[in-house]
PDB file of N, CA and C in Angstrom:
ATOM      1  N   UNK A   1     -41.818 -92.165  46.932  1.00  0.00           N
ATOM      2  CA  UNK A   1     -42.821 -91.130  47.143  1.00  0.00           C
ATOM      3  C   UNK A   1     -42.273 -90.174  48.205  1.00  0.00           C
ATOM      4  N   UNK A   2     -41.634 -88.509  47.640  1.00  0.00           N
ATOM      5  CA  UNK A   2     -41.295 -87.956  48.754  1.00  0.00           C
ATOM      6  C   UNK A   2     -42.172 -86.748  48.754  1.00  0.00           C
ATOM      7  N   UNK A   3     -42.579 -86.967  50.195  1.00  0.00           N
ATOM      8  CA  UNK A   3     -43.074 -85.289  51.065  1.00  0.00           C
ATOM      9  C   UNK A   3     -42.540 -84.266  50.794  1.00  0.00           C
ATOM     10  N   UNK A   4     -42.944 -83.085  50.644  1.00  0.00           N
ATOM     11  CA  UNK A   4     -42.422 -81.247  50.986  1.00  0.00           C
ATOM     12  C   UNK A   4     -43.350 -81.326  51.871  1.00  0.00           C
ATOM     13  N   UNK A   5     -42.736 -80.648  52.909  1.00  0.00           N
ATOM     14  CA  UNK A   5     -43.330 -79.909  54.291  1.00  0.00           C
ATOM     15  C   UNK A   5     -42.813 -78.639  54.165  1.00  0.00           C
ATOM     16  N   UNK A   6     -43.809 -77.682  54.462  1.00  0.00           N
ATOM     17  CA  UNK A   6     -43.665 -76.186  54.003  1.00  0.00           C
ATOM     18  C   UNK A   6     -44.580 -75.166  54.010  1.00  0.00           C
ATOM     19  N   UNK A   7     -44.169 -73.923  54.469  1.00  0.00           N
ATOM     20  CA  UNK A   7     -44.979 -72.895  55.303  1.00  0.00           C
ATOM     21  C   UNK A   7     -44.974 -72.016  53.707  1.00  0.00           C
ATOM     22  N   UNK A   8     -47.014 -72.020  53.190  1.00  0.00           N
ATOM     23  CA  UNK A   8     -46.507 -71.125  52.278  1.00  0.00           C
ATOM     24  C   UNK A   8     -46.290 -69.707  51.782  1.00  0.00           C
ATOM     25  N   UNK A   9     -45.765 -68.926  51.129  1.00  0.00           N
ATOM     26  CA  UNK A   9     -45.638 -67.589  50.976  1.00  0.00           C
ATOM     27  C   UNK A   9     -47.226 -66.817  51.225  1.00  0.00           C
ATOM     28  N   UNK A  10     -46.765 -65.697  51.477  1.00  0.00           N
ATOM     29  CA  UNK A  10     -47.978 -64.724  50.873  1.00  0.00           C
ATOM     30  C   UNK A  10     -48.367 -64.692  49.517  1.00  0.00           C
ATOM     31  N   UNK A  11     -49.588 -64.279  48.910  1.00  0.00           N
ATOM     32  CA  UNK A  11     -49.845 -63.900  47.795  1.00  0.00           C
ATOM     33  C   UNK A  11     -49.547 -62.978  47.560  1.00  0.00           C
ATOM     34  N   UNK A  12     -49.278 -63.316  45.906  1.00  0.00           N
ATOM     35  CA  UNK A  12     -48.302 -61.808  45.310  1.00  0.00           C
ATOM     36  C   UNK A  12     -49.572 -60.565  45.165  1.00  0.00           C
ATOM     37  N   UNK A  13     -51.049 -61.258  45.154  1.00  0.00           N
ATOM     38  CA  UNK A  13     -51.840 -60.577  44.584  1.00  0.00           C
ATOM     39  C   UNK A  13     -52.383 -59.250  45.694  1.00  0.00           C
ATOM     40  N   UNK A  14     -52.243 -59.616  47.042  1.00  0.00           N
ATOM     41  CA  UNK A  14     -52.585 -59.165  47.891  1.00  0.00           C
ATOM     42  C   UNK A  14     -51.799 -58.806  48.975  1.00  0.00           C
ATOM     43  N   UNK A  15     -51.455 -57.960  50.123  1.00  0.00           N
ATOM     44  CA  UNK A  15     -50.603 -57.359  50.924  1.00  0.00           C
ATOM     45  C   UNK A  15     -50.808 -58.748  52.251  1.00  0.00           C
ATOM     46  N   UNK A  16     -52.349 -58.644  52.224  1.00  0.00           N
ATOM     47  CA  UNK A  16     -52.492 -59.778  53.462  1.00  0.00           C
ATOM     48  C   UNK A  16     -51.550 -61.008  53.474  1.00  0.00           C
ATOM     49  N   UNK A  17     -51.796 -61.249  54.851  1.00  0.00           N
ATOM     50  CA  UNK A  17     -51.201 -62.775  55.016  1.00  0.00           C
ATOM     51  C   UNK A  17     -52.025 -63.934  55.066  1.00  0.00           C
ATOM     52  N   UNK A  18     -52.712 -64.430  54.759  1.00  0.00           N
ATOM     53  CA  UNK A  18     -53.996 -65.507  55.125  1.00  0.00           C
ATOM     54  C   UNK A  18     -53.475 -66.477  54.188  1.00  0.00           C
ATOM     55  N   UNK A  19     -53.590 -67.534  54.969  1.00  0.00           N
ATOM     56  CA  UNK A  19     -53.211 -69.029  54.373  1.00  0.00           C
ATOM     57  C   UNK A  19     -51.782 -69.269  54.495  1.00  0.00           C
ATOM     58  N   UNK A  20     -51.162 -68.515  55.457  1.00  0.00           N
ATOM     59  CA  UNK A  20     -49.283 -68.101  55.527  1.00  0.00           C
ATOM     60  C   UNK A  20     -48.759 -69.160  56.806  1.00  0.00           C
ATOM     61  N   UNK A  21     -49.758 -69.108  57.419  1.00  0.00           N
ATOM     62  CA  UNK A  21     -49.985 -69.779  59.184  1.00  0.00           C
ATOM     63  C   UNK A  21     -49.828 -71.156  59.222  1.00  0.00           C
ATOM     64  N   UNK A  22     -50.244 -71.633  58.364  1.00  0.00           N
ATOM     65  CA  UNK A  22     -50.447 -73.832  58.267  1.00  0.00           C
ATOM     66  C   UNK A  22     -49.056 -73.611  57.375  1.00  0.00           C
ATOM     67  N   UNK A  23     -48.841 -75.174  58.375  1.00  0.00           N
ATOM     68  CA  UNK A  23     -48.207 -75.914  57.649  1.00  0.00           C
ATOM     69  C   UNK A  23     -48.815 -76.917  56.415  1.00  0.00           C
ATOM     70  N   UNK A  24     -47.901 -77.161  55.475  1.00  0.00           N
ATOM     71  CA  UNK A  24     -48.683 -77.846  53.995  1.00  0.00           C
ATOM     72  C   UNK A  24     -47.812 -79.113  53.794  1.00  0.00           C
ATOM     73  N   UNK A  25     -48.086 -80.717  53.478  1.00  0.00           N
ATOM     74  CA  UNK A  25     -47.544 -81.638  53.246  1.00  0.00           C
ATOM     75  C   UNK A  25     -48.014 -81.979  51.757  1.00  0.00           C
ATOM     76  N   UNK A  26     -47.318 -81.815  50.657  1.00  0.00           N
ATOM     77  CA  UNK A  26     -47.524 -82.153  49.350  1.00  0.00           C
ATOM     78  C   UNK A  26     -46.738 -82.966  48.811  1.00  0.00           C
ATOM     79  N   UNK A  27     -46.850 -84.055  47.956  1.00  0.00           N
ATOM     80  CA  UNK A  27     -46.458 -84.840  47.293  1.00  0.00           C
ATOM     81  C   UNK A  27     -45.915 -84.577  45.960  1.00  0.00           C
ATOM     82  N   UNK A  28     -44.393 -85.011  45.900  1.00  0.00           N
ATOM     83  CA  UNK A  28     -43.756 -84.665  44.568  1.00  0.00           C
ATOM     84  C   UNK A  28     -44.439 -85.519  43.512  1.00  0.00           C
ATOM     85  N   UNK A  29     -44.548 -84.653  42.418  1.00  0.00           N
ATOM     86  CA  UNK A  29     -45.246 -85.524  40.954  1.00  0.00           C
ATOM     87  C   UNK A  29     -44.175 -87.041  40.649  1.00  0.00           C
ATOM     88  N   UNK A  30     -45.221 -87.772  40.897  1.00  0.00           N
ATOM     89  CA  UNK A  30     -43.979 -89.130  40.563  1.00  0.00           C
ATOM     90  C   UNK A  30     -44.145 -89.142  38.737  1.00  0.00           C
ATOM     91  N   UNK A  31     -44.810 -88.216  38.057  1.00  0.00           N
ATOM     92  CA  UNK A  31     -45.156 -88.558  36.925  1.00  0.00           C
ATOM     93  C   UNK A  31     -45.560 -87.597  36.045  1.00  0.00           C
ATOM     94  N   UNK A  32     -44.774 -87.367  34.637  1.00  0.00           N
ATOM     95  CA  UNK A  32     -45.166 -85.862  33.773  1.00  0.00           C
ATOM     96  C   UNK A  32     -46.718 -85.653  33.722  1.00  0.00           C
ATOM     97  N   UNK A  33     -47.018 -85.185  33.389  1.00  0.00           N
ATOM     98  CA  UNK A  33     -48.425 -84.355  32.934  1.00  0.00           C
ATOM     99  C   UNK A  33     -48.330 -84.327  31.411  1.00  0.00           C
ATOM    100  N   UNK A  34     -49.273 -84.877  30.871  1.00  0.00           N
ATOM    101  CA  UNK A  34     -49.605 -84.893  29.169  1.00  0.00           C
ATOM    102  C   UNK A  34     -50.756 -84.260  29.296  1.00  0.00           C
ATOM    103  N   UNK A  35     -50.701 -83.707  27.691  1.00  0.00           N
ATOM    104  CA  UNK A  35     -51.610 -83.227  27.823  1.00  0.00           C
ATOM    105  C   UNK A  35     -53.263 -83.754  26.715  1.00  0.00           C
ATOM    106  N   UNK A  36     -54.581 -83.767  27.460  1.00  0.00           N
ATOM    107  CA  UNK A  36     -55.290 -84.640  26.916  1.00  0.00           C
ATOM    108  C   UNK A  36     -55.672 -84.337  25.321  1.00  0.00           C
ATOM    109  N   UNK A  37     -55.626 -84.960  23.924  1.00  0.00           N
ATOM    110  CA  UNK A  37     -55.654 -84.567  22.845  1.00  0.00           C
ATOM    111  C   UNK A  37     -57.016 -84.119  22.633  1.00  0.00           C
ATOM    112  N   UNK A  38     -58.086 -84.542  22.995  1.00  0.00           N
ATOM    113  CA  UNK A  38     -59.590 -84.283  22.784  1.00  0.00           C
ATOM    114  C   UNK A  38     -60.078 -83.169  23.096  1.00  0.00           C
ATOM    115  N   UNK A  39     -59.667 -82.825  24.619  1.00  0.00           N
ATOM    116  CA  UNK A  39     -59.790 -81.347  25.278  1.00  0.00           C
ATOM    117  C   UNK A  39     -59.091 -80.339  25.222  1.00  0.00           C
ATOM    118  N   UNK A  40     -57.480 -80.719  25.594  1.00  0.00           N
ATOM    119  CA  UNK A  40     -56.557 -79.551  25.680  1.00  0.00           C
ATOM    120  C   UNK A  40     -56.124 -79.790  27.398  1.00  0.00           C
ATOM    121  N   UNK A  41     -56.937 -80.831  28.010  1.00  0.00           N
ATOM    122  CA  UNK A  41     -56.547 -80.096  29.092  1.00  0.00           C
ATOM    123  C   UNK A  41     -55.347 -81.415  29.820  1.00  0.00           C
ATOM    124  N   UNK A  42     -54.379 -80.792  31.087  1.00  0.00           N
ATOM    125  CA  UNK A  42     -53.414 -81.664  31.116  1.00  0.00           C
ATOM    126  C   UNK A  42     -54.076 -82.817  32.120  1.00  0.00           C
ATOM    127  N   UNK A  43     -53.311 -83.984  31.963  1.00  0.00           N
ATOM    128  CA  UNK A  43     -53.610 -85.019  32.810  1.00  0.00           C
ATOM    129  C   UNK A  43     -52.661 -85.754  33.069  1.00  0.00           C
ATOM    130  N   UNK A  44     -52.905 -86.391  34.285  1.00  0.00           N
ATOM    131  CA  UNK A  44     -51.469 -87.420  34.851  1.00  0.00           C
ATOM    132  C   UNK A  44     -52.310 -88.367  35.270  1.00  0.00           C
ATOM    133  N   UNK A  45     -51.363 -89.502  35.889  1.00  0.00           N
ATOM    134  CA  UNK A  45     -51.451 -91.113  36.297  1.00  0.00           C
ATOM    135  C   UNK A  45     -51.590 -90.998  37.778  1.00  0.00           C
ATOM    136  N   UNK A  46     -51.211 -89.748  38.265  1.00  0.00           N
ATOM    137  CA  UNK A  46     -50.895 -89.566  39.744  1.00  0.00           C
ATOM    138  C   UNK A  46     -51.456 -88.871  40.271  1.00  0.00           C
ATOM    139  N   UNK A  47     -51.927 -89.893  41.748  1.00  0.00           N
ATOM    140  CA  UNK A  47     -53.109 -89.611  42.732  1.00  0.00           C
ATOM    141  C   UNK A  47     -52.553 -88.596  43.753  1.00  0.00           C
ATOM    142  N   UNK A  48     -51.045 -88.952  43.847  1.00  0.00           N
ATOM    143  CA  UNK A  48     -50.712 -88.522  45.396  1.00  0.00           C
ATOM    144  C   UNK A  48     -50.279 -87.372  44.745  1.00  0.00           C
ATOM    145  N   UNK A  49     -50.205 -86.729  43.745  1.00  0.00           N
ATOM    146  CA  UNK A  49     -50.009 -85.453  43.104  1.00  0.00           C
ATOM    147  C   UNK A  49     -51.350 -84.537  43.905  1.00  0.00           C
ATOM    148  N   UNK A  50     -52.173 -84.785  44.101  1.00  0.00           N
ATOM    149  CA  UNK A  50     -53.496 -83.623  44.239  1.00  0.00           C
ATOM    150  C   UNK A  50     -53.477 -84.145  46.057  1.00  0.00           C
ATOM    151  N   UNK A  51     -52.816 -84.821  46.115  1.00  0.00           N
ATOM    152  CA  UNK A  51     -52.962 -84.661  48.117  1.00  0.00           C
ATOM    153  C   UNK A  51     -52.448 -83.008  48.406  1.00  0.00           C
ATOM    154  N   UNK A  52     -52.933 -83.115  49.321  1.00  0.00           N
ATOM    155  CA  UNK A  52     -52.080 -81.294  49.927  1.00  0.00           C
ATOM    156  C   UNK A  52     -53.116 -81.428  51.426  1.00  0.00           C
ATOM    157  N   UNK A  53     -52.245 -81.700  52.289  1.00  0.00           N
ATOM    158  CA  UNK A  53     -52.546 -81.408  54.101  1.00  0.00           C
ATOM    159  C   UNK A  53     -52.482 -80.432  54.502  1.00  0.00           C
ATOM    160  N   UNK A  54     -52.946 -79.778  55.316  1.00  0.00           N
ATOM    161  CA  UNK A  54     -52.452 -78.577  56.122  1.00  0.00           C
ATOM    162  C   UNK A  54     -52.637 -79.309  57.686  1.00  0.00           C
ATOM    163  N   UNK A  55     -51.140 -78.572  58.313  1.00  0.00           N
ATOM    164  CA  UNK A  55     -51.309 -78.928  59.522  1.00  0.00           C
ATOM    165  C   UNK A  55     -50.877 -77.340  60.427  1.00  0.00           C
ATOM    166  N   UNK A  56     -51.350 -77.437  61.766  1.00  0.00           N
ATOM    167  CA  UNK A  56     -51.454 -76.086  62.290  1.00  0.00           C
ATOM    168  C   UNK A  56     -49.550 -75.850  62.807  1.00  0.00           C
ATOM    169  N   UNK A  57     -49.012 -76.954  62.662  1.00  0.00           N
ATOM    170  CA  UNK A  57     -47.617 -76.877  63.411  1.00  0.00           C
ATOM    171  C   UNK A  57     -46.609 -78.031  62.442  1.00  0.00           C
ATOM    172  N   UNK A  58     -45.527 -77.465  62.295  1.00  0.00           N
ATOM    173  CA  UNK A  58     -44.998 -78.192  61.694  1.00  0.00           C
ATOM    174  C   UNK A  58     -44.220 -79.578  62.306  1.00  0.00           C
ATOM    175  N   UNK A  59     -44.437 -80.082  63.849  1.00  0.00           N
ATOM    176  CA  UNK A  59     -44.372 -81.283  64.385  1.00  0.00           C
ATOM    177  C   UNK A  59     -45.667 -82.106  64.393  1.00  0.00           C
ATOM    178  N   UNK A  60     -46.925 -81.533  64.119  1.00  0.00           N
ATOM    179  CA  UNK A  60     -47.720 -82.632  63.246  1.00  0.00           C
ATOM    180  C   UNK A  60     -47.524 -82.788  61.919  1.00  0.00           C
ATOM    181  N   UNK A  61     -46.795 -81.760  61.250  1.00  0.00           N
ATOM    182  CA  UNK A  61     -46.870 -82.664  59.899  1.00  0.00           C
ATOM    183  C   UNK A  61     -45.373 -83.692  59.826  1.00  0.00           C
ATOM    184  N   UNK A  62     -44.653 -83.461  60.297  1.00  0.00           N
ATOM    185  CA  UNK A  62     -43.215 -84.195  60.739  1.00  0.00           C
ATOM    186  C   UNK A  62     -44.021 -85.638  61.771  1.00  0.00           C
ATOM    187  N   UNK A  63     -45.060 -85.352  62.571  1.00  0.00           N
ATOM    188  CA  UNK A  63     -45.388 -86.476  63.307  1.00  0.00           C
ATOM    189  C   UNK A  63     -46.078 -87.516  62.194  1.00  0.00           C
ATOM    190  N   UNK A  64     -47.064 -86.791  61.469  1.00  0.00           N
ATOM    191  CA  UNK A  64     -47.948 -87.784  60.310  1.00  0.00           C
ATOM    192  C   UNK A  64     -46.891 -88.303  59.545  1.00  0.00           C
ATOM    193  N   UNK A  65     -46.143 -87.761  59.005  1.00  0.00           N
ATOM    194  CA  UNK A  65     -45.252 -88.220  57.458  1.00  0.00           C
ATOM    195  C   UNK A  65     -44.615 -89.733  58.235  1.00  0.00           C
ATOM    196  N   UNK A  66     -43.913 -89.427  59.880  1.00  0.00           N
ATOM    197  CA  UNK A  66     -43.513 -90.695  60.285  1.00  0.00           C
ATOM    198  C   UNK A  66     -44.158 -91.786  60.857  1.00  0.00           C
ATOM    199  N   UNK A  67     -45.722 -91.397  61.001  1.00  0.00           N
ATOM    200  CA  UNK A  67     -46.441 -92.569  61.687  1.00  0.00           C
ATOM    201  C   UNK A  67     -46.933 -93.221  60.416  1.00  0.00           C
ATOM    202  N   UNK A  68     -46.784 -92.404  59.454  1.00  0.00           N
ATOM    203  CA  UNK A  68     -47.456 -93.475  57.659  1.00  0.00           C
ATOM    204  C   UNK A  68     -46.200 -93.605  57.206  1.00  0.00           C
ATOM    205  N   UNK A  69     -45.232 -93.354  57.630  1.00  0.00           N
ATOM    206  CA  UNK A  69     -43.717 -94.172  56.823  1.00  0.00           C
ATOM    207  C   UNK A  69     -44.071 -93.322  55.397  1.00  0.00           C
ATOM    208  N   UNK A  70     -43.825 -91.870  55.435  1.00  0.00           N
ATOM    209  CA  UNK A  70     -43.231 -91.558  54.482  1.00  0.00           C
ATOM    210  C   UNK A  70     -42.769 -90.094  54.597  1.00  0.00           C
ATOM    211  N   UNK A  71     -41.345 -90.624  53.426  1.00  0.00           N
ATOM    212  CA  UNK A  71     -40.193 -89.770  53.130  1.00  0.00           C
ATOM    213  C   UNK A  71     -40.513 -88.567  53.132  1.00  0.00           C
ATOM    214  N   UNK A  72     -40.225 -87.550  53.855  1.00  0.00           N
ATOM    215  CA  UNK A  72     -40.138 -86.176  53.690  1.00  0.00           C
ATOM    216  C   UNK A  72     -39.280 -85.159  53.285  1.00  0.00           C
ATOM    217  N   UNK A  73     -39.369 -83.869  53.246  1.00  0.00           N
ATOM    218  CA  UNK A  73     -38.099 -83.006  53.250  1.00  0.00           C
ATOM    219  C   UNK A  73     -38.456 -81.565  53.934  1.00  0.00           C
ATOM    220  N   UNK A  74     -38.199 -81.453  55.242  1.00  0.00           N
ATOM    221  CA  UNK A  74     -38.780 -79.780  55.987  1.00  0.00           C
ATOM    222  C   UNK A  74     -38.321 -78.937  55.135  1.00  0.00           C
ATOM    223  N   UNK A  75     -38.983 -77.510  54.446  1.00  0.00           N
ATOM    224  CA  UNK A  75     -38.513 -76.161  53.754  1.00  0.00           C
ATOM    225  C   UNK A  75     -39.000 -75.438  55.241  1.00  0.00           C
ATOM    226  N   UNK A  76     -38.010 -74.665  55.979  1.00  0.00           N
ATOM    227  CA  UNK A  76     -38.009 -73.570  56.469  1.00  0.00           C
ATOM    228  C   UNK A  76     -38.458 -72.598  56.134  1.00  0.00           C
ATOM    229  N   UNK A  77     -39.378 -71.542  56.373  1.00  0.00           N
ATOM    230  CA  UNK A  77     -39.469 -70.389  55.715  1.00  0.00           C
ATOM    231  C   UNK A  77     -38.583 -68.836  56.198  1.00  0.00           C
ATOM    232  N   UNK A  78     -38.681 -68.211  55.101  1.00  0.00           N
ATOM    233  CA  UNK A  78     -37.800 -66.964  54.771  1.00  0.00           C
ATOM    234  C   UNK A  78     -38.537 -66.063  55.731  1.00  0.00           C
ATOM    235  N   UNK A  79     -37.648 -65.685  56.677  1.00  0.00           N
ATOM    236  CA  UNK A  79     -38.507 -64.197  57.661  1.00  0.00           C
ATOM    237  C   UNK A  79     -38.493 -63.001  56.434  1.00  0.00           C
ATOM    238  N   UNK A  80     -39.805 -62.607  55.981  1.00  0.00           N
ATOM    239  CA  UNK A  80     -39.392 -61.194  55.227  1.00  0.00           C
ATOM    240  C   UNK A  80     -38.474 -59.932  56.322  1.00  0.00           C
ATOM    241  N   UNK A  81     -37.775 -59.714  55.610  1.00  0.00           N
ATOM    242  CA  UNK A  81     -37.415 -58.068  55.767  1.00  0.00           C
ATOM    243  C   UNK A  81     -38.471 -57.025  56.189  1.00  0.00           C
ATOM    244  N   UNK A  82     -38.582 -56.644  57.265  1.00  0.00           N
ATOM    245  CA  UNK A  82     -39.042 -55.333  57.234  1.00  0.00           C
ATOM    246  C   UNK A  82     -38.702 -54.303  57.091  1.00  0.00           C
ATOM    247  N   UNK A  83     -39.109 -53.263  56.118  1.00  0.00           N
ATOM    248  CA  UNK A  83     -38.707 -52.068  55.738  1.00  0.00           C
ATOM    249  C   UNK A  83     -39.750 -51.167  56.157  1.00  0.00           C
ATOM    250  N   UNK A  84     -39.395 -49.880  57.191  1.00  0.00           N
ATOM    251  CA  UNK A  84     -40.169 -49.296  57.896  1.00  0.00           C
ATOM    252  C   UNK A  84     -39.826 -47.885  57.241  1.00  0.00           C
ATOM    253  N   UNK A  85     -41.135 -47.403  57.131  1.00  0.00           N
ATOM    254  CA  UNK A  85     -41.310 -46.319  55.739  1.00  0.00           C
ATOM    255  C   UNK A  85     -42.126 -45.308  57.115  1.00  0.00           C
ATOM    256  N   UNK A  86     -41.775 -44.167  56.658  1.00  0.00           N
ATOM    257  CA  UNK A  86     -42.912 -42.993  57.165  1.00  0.00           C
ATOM    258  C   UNK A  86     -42.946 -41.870  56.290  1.00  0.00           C
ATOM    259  N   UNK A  87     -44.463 -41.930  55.900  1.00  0.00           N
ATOM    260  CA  UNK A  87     -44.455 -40.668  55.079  1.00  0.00           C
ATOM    261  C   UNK A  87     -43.544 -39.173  54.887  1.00  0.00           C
ATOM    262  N   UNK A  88     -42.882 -38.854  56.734  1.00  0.00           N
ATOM    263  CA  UNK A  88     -42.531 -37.664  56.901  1.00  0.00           C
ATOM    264  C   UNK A  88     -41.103 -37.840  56.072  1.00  0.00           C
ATOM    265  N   UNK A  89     -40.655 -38.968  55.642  1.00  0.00           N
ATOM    266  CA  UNK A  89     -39.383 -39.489  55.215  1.00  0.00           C
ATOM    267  C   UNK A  89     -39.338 -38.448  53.947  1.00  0.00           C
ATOM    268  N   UNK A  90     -39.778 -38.162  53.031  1.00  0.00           N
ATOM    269  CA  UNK A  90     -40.434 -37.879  52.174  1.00  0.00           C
ATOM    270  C   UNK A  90     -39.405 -36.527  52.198  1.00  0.00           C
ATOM    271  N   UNK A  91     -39.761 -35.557  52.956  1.00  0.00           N
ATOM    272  CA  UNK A  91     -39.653 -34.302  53.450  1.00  0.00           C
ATOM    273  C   UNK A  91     -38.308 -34.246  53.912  1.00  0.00           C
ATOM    274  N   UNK A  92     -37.454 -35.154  54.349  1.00  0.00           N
ATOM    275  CA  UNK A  92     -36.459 -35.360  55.571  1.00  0.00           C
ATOM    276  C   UNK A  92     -35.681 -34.276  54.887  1.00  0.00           C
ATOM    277  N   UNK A  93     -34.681 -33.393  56.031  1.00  0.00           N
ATOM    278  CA  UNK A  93     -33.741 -32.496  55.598  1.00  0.00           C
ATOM    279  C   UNK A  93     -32.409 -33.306  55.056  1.00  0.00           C
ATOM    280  N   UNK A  94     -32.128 -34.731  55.833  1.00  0.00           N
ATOM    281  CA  UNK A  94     -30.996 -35.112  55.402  1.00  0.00           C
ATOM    282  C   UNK A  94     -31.311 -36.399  54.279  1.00  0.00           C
ATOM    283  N   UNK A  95     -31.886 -36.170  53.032  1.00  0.00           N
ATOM    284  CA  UNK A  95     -32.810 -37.403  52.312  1.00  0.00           C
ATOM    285  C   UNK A  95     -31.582 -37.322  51.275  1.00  0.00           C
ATOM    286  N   UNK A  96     -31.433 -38.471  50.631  1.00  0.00           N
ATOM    287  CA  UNK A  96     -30.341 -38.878  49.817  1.00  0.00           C
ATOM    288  C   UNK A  96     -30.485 -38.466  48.467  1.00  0.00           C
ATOM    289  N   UNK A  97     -31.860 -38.165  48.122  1.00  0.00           N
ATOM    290  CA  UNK A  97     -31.975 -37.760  46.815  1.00  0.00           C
ATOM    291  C   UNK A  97     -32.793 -36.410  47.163  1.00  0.00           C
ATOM    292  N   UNK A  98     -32.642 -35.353  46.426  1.00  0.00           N
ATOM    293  CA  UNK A  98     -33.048 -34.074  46.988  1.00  0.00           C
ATOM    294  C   UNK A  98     -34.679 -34.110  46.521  1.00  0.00           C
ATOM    295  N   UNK A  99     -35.359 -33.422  46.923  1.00  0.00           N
ATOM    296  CA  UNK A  99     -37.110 -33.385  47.065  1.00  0.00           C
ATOM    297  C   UNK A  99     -37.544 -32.330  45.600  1.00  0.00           C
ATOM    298  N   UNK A 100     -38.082 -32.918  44.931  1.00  0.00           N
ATOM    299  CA  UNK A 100     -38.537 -32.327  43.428  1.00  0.00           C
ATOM    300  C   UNK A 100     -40.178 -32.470  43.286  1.00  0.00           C
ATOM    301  N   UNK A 101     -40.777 -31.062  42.467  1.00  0.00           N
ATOM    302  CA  UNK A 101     -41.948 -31.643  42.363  1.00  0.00           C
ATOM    303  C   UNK A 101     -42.311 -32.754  41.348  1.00  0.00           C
TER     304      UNK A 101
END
């Protein structure tokens, strides 16, 4: 049974950051997903599949995984790039592609 510990992305849907801040401890699927013939809908054998922790720092979730004896793996997260835009850019005399209506 191994841990991901991991800070997660932004949503693609939205510019905000909310829910970016916690750390998350999730459990790898020990087991495929079938899918149920009666309904349509999928189902598995596995409990520790639907765990998901959030912790505010990623040395409590590194502290929990080792006080319950289990296997982890830290994901670091990606600093985005900032790309700093100003409208007046737009206009600039020295702009790389010339200004068209």
């Amino acid at each position: 049974m191994l841990a991901k510990i991991y800070r997660p992305a932004k949503s693609a849907m939205q510019s905000g950051k909310a829910k970016t801040h916690e750390w998350v401890l999730e459990f790898e699927a020990a087991s495929a997903r079938a899918p149920d013939m009666l309904v349509g809908w999928t189902q598995s054998s596995d409990m520790d599949g639907q765990v998901r922790l959030q912790f505010a720092s990623k040395d409590e979730a590194v502290a929990y995984a080792n006080a319950h004896g289990i296997a982890f793996q830290v994901t670091e997260p990606k600093t985005p790039r900032k790309i700093i835009k100003a409208y007046a850019d737009n206009f600039a005399y020295g702009r790389k592609q010339p200004w068209t209506h």
